[in-house]
PDB file of N, CA and C in Angstrom:
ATOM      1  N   UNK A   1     -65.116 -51.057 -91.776  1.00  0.00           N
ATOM      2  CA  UNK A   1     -64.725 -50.213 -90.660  1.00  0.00           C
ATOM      3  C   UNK A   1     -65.275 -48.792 -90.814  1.00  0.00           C
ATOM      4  N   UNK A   2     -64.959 -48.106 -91.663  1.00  0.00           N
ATOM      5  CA  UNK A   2     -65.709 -46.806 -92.124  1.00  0.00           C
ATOM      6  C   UNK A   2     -67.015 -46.546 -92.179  1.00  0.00           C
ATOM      7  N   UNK A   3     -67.574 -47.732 -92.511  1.00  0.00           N
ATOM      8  CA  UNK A   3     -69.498 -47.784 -92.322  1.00  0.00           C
ATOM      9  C   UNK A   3     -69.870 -47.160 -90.701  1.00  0.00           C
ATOM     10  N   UNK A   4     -69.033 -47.476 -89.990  1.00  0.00           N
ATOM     11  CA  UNK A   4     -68.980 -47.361 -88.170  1.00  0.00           C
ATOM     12  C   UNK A   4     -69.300 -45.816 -87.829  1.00  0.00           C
ATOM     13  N   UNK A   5     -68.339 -45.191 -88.772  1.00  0.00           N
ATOM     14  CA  UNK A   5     -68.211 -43.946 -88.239  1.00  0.00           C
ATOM     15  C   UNK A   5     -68.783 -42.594 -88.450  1.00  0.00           C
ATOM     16  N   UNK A   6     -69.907 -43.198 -89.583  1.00  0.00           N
ATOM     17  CA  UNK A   6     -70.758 -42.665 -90.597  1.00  0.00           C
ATOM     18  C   UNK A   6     -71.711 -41.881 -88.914  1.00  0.00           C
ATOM     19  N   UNK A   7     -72.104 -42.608 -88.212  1.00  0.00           N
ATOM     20  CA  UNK A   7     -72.838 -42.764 -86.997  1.00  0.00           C
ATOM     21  C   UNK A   7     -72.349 -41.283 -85.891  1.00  0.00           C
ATOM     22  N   UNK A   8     -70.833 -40.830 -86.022  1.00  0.00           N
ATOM     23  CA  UNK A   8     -70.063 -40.408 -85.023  1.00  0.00           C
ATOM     24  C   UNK A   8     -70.310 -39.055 -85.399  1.00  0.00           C
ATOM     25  N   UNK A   9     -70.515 -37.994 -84.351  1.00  0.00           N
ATOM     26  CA  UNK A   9     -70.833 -36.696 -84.620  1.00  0.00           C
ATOM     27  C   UNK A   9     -69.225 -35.701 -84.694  1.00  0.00           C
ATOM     28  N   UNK A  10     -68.216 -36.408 -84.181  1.00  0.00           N
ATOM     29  CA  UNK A  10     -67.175 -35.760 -84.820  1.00  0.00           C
ATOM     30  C   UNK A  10     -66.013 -36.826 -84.823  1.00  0.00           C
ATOM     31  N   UNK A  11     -65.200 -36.498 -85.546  1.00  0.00           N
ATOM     32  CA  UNK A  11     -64.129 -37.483 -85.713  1.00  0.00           C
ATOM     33  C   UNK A  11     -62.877 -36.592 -85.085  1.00  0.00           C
ATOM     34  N   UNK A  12     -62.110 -37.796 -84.452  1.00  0.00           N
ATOM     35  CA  UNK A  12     -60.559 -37.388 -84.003  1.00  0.00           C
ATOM     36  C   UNK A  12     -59.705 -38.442 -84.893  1.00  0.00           C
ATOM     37  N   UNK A  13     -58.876 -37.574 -84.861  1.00  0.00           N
ATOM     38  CA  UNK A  13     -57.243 -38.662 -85.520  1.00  0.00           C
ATOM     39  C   UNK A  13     -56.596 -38.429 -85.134  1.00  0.00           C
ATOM     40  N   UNK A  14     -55.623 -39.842 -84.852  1.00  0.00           N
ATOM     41  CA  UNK A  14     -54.772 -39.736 -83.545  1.00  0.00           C
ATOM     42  C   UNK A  14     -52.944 -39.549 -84.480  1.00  0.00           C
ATOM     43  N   UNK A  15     -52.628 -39.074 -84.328  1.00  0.00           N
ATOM     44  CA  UNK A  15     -51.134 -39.319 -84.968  1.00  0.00           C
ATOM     45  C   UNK A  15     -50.000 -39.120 -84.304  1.00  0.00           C
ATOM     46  N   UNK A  16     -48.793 -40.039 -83.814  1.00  0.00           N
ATOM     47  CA  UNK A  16     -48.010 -39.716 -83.669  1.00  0.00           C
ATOM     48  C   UNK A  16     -46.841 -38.888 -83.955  1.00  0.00           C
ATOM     49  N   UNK A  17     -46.657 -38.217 -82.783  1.00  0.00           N
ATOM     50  CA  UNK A  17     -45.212 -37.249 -82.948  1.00  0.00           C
ATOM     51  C   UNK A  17     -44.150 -37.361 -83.695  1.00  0.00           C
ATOM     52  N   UNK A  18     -43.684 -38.790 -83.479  1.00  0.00           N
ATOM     53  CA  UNK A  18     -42.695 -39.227 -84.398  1.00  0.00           C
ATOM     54  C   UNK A  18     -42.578 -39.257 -85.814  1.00  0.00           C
ATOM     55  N   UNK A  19     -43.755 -39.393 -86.231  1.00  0.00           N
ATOM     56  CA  UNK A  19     -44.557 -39.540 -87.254  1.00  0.00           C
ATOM     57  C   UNK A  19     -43.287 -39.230 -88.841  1.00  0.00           C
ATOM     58  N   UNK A  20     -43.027 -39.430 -89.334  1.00  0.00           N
ATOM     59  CA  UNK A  20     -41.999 -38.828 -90.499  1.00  0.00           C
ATOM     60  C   UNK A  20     -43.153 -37.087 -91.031  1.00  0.00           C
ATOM     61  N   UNK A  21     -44.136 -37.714 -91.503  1.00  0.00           N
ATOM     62  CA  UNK A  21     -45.022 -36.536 -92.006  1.00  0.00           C
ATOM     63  C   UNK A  21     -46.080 -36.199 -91.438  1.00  0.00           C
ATOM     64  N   UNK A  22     -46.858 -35.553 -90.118  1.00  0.00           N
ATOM     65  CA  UNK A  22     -48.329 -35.981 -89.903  1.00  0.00           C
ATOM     66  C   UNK A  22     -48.780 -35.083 -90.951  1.00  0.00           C
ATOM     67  N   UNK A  23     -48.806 -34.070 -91.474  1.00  0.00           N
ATOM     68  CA  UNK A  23     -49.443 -33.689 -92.571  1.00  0.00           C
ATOM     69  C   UNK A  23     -50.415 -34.854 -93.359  1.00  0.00           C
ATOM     70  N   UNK A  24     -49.072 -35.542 -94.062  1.00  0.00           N
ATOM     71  CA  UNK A  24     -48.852 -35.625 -95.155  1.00  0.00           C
ATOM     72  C   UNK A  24     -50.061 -37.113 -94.620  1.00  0.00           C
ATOM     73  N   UNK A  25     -49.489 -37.593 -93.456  1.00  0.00           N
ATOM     74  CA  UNK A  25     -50.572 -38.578 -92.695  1.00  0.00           C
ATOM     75  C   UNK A  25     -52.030 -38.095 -92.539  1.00  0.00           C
ATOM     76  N   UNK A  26     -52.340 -37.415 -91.850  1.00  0.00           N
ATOM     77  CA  UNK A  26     -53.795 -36.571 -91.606  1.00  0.00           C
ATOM     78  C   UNK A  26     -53.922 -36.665 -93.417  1.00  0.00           C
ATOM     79  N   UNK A  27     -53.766 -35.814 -93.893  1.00  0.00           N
ATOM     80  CA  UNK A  27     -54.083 -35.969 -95.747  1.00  0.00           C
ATOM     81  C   UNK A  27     -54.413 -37.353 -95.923  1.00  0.00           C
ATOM     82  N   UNK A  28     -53.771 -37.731 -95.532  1.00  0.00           N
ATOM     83  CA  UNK A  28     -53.677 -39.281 -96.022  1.00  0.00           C
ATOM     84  C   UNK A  28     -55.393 -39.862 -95.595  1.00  0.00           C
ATOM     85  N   UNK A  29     -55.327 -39.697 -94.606  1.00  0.00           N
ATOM     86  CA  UNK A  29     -57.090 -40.876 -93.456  1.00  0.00           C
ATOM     87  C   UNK A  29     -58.228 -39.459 -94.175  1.00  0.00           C
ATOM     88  N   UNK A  30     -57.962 -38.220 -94.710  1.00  0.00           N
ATOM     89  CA  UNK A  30     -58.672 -37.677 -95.152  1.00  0.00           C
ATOM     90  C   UNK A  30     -59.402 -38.173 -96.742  1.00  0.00           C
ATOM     91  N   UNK A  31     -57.833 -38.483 -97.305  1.00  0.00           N
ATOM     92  CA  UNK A  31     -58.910 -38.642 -98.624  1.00  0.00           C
ATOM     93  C   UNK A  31     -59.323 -39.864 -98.441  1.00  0.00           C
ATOM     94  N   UNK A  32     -59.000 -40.818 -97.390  1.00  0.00           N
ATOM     95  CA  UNK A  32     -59.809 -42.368 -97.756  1.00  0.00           C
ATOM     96  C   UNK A  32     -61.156 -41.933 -97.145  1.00  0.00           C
ATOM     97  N   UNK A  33     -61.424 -40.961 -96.233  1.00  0.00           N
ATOM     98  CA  UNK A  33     -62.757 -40.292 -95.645  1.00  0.00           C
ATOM     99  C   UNK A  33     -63.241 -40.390 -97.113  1.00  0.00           C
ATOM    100  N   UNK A  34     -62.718 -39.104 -97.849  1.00  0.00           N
ATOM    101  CA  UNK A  34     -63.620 -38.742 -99.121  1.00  0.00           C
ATOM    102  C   UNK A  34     -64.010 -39.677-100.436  1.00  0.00           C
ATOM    103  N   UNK A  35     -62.922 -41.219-100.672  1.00  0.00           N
ATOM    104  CA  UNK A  35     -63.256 -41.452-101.165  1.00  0.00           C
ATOM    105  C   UNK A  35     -64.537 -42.585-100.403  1.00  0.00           C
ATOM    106  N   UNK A  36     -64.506 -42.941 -99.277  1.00  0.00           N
ATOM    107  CA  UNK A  36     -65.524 -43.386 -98.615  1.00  0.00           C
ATOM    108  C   UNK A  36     -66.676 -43.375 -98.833  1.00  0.00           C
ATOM    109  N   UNK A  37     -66.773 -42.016 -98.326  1.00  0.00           N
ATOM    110  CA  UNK A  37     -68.188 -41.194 -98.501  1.00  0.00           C
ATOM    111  C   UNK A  37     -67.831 -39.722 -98.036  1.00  0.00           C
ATOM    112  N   UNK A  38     -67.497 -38.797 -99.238  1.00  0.00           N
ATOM    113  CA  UNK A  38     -67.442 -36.762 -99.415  1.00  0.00           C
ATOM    114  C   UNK A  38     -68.208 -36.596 -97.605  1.00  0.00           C
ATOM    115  N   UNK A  39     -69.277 -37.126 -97.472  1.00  0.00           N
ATOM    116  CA  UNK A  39     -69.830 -36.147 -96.685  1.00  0.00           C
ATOM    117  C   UNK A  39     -69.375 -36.292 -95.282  1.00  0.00           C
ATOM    118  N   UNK A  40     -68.188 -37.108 -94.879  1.00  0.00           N
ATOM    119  CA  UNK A  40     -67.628 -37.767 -93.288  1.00  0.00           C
ATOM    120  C   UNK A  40     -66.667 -36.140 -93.239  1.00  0.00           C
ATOM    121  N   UNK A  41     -66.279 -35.592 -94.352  1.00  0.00           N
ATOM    122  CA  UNK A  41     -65.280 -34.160 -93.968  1.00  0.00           C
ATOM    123  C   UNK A  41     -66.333 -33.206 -93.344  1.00  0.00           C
ATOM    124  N   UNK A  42     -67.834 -33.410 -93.628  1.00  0.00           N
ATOM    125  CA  UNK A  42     -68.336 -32.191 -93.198  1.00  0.00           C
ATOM    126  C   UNK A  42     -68.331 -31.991 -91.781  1.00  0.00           C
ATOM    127  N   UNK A  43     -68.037 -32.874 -90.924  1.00  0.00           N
ATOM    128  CA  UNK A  43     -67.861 -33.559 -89.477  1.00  0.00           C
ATOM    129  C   UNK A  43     -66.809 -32.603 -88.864  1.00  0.00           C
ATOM    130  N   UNK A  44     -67.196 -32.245 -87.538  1.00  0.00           N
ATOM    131  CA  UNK A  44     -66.182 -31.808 -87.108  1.00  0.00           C
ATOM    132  C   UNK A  44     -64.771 -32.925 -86.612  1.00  0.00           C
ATOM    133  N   UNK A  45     -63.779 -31.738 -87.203  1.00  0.00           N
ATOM    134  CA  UNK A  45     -62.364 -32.723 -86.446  1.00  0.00           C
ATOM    135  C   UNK A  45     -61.436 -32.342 -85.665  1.00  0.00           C
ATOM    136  N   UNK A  46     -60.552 -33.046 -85.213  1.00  0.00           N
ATOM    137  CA  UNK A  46     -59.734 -32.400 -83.967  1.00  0.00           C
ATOM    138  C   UNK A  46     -58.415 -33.307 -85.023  1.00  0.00           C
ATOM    139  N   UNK A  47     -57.571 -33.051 -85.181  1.00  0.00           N
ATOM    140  CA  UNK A  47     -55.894 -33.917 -85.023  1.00  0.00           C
ATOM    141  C   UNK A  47     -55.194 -33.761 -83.935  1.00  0.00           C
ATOM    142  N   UNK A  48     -55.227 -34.965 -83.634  1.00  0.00           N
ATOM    143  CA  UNK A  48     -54.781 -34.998 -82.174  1.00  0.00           C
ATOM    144  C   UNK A  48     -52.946 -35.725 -82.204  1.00  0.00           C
ATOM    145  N   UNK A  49     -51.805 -35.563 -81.285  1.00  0.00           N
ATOM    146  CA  UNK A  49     -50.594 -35.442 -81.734  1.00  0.00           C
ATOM    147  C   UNK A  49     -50.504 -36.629 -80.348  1.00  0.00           C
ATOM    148  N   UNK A  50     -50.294 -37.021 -80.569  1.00  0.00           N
ATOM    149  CA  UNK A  50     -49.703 -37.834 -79.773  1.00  0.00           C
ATOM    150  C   UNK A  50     -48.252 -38.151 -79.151  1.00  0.00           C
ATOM    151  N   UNK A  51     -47.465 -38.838 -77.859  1.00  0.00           N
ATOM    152  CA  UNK A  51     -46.393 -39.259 -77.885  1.00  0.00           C
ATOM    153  C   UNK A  51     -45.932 -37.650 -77.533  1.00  0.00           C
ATOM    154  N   UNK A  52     -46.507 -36.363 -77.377  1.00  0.00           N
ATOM    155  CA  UNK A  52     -45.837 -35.373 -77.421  1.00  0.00           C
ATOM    156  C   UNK A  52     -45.126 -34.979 -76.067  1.00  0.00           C
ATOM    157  N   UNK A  53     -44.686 -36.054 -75.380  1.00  0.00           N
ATOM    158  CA  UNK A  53     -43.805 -36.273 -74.420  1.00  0.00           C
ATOM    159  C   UNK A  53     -42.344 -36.226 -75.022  1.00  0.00           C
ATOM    160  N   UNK A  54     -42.050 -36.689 -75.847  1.00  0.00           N
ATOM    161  CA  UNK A  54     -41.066 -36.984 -76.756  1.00  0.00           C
ATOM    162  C   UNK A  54     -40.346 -35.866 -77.150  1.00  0.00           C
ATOM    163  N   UNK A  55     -41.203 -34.529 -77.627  1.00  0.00           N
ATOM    164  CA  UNK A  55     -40.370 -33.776 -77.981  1.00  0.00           C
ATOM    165  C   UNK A  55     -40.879 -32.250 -76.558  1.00  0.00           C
ATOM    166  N   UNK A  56     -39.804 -31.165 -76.717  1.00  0.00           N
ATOM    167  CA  UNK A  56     -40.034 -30.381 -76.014  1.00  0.00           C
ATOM    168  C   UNK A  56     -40.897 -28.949 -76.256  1.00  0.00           C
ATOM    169  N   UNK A  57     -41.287 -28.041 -75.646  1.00  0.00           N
ATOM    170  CA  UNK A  57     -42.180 -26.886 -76.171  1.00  0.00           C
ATOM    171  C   UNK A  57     -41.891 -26.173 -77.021  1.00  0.00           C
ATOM    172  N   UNK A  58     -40.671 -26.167 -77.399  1.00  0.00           N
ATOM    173  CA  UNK A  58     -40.227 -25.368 -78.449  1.00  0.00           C
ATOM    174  C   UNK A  58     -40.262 -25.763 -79.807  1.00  0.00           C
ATOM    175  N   UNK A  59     -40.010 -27.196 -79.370  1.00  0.00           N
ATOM    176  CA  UNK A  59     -40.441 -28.063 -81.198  1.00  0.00           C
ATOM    177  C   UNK A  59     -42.068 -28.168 -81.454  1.00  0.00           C
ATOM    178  N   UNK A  60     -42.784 -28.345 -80.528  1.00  0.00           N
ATOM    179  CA  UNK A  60     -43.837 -28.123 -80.210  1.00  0.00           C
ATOM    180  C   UNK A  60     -44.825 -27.330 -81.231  1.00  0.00           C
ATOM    181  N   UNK A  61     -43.927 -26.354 -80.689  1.00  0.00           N
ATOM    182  CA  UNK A  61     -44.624 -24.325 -81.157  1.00  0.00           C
ATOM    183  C   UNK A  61     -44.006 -24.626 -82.971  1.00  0.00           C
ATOM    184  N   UNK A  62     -42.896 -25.363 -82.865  1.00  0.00           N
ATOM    185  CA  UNK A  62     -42.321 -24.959 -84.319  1.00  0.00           C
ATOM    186  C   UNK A  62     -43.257 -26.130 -85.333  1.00  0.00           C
ATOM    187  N   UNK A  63     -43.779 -27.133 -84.982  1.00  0.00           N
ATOM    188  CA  UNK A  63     -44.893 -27.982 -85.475  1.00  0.00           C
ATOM    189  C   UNK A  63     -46.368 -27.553 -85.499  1.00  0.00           C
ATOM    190  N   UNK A  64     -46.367 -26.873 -84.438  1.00  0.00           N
ATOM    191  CA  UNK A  64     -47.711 -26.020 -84.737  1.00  0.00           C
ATOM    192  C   UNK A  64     -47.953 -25.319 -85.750  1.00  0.00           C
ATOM    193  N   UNK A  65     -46.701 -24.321 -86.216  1.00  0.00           N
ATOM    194  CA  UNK A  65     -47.088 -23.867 -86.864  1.00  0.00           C
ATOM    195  C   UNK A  65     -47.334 -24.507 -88.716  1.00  0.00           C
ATOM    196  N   UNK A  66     -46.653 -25.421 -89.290  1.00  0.00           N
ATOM    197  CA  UNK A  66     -47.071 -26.451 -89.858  1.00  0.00           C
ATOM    198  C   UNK A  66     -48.183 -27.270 -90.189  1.00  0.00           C
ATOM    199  N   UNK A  67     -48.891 -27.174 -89.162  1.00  0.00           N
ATOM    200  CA  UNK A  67     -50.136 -27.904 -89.199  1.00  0.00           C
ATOM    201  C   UNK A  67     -51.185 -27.179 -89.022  1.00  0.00           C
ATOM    202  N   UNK A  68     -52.066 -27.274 -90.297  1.00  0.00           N
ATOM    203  CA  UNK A  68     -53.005 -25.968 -91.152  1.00  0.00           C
ATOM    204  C   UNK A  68     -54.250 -26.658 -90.310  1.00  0.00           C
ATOM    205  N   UNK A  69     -54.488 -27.259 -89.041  1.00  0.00           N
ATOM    206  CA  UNK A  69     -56.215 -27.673 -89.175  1.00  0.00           C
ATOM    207  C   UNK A  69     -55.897 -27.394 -87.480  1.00  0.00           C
ATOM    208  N   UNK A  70     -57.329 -27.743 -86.988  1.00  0.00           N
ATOM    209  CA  UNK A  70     -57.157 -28.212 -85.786  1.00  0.00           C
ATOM    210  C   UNK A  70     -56.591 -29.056 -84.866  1.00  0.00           C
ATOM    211  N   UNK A  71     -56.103 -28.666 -83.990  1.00  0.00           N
ATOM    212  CA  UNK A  71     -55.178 -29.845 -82.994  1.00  0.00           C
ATOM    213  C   UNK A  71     -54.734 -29.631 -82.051  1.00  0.00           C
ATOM    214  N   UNK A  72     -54.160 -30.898 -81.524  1.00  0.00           N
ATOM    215  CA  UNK A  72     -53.927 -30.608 -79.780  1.00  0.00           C
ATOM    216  C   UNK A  72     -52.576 -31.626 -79.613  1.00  0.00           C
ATOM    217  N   UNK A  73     -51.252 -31.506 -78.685  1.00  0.00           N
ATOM    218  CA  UNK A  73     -50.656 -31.860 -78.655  1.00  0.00           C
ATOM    219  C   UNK A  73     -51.271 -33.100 -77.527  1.00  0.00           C
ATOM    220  N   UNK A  74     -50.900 -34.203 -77.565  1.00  0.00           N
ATOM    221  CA  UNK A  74     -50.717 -34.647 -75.707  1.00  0.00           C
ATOM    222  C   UNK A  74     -50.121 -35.650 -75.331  1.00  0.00           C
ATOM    223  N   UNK A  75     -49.743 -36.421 -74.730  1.00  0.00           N
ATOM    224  CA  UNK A  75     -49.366 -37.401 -73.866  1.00  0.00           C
ATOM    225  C   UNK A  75     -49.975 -38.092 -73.185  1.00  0.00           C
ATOM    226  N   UNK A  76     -50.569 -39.266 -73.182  1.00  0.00           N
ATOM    227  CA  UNK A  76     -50.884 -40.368 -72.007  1.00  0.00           C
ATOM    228  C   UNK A  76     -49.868 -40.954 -71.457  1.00  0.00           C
ATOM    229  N   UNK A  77     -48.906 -41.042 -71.744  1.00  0.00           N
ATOM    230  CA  UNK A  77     -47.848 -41.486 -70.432  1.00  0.00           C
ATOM    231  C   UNK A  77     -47.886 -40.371 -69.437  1.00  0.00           C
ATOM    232  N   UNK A  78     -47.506 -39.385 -69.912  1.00  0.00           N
ATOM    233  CA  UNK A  78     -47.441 -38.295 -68.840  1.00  0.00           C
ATOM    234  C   UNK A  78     -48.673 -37.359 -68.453  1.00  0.00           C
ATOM    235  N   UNK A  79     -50.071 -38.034 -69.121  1.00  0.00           N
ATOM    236  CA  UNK A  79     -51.105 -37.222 -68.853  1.00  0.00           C
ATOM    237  C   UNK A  79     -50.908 -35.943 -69.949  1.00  0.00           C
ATOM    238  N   UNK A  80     -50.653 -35.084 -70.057  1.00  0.00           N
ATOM    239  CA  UNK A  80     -50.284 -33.950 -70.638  1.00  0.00           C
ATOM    240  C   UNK A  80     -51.316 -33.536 -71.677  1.00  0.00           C
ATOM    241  N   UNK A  81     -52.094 -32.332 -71.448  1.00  0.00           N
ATOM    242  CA  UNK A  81     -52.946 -31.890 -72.039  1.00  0.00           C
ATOM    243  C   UNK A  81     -54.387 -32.827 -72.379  1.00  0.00           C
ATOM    244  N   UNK A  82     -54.066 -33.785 -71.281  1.00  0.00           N
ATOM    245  CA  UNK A  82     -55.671 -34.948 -71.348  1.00  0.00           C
ATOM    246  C   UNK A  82     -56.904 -33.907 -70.924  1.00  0.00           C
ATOM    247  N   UNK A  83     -56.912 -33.321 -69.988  1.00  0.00           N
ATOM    248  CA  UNK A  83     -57.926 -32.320 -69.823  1.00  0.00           C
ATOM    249  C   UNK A  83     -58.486 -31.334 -70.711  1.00  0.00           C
ATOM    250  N   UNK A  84     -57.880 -31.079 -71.078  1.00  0.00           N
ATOM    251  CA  UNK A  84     -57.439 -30.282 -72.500  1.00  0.00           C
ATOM    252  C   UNK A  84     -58.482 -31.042 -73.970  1.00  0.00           C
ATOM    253  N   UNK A  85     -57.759 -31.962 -73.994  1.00  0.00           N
ATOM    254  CA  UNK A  85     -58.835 -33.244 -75.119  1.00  0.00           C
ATOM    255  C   UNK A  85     -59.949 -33.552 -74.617  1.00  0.00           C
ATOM    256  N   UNK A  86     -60.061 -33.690 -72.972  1.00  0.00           N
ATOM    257  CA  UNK A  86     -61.335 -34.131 -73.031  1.00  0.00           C
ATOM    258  C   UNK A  86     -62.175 -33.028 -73.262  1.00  0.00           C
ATOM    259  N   UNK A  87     -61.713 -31.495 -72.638  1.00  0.00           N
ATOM    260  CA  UNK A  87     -62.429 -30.369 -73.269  1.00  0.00           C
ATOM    261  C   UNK A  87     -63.018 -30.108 -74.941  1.00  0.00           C
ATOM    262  N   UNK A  88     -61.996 -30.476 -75.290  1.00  0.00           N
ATOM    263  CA  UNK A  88     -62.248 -30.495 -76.883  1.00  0.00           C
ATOM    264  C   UNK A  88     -62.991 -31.348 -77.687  1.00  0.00           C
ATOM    265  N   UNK A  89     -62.936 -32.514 -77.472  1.00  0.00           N
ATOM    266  CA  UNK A  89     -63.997 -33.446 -77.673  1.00  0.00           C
ATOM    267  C   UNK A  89     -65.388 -32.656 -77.085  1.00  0.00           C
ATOM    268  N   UNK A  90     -65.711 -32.658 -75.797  1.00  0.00           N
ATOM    269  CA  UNK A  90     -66.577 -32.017 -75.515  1.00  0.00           C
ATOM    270  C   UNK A  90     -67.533 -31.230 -76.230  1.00  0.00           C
ATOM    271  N   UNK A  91     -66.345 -29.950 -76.486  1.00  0.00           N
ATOM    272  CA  UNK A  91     -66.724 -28.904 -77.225  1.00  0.00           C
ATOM    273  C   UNK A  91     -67.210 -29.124 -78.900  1.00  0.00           C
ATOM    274  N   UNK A  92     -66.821 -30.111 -79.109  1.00  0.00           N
ATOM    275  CA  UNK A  92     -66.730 -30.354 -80.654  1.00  0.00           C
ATOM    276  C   UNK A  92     -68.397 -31.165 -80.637  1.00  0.00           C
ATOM    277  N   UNK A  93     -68.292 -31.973 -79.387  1.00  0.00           N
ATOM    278  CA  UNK A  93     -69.866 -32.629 -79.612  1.00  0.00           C
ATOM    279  C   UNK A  93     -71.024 -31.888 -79.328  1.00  0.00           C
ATOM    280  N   UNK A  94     -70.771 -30.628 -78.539  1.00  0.00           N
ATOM    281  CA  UNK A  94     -72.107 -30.127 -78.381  1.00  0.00           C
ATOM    282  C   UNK A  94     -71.671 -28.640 -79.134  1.00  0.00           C
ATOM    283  N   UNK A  95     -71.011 -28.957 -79.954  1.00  0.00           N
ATOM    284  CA  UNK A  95     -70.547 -28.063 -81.304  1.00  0.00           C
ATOM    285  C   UNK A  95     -70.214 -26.430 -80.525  1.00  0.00           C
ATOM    286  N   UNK A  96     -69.610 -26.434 -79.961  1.00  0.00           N
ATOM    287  CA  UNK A  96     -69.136 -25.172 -78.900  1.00  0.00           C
ATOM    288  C   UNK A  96     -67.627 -24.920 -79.904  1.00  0.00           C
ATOM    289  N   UNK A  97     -67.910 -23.841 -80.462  1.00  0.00           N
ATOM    290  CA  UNK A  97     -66.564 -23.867 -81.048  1.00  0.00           C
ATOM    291  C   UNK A  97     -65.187 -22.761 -80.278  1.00  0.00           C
TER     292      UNK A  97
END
């Protein structure tokens, strides 16, 4: 599966809200990146939050601040900040930072 992505000019990871740790999760799909192959971190990334229908703006803001990388909250049930991701993806592929 990882051979796949060697190919991809940036990587997203998707993690749910609910999540007990996304930290500790994101860490987690990172070091199997590195022990993979070191050079998939040099890639740009987005962590993307998912399910963030679930909680409200204020828990939101208080998870943000927690989470040391890039990211975006959103929702596909409710749409919520999809415009937003597709911007970012965007931006990340034609390296617009």
């Amino acid at each position: 599966f990882l051979r796949h992505i060697e190919r991809n000019t940036c990587l997203l990871f998707l993690i749910a809200v609910d999540s007990d740790d996304i930290m500790k999760e994101y860490e987690t799909l990172l070091s199997e990146l590195k022990k993979y192959n070191p050079e998939l971190l040099d890639k740009d990334k987005l962590l993307v939050i998912t399910k963030s229908d679930m909680i409200d703006l204020e828990l939101e803001e208080e998870m943000s601040k927690m989470i040391n990388t890039k990211h975006l909250f959103i929702s596909s049930f409710t749409n919520q900040k999809l415009i937003e991701l597709k911007d970012a993806i965007w931006s990340l592929l034609t390296n617009k930072k």
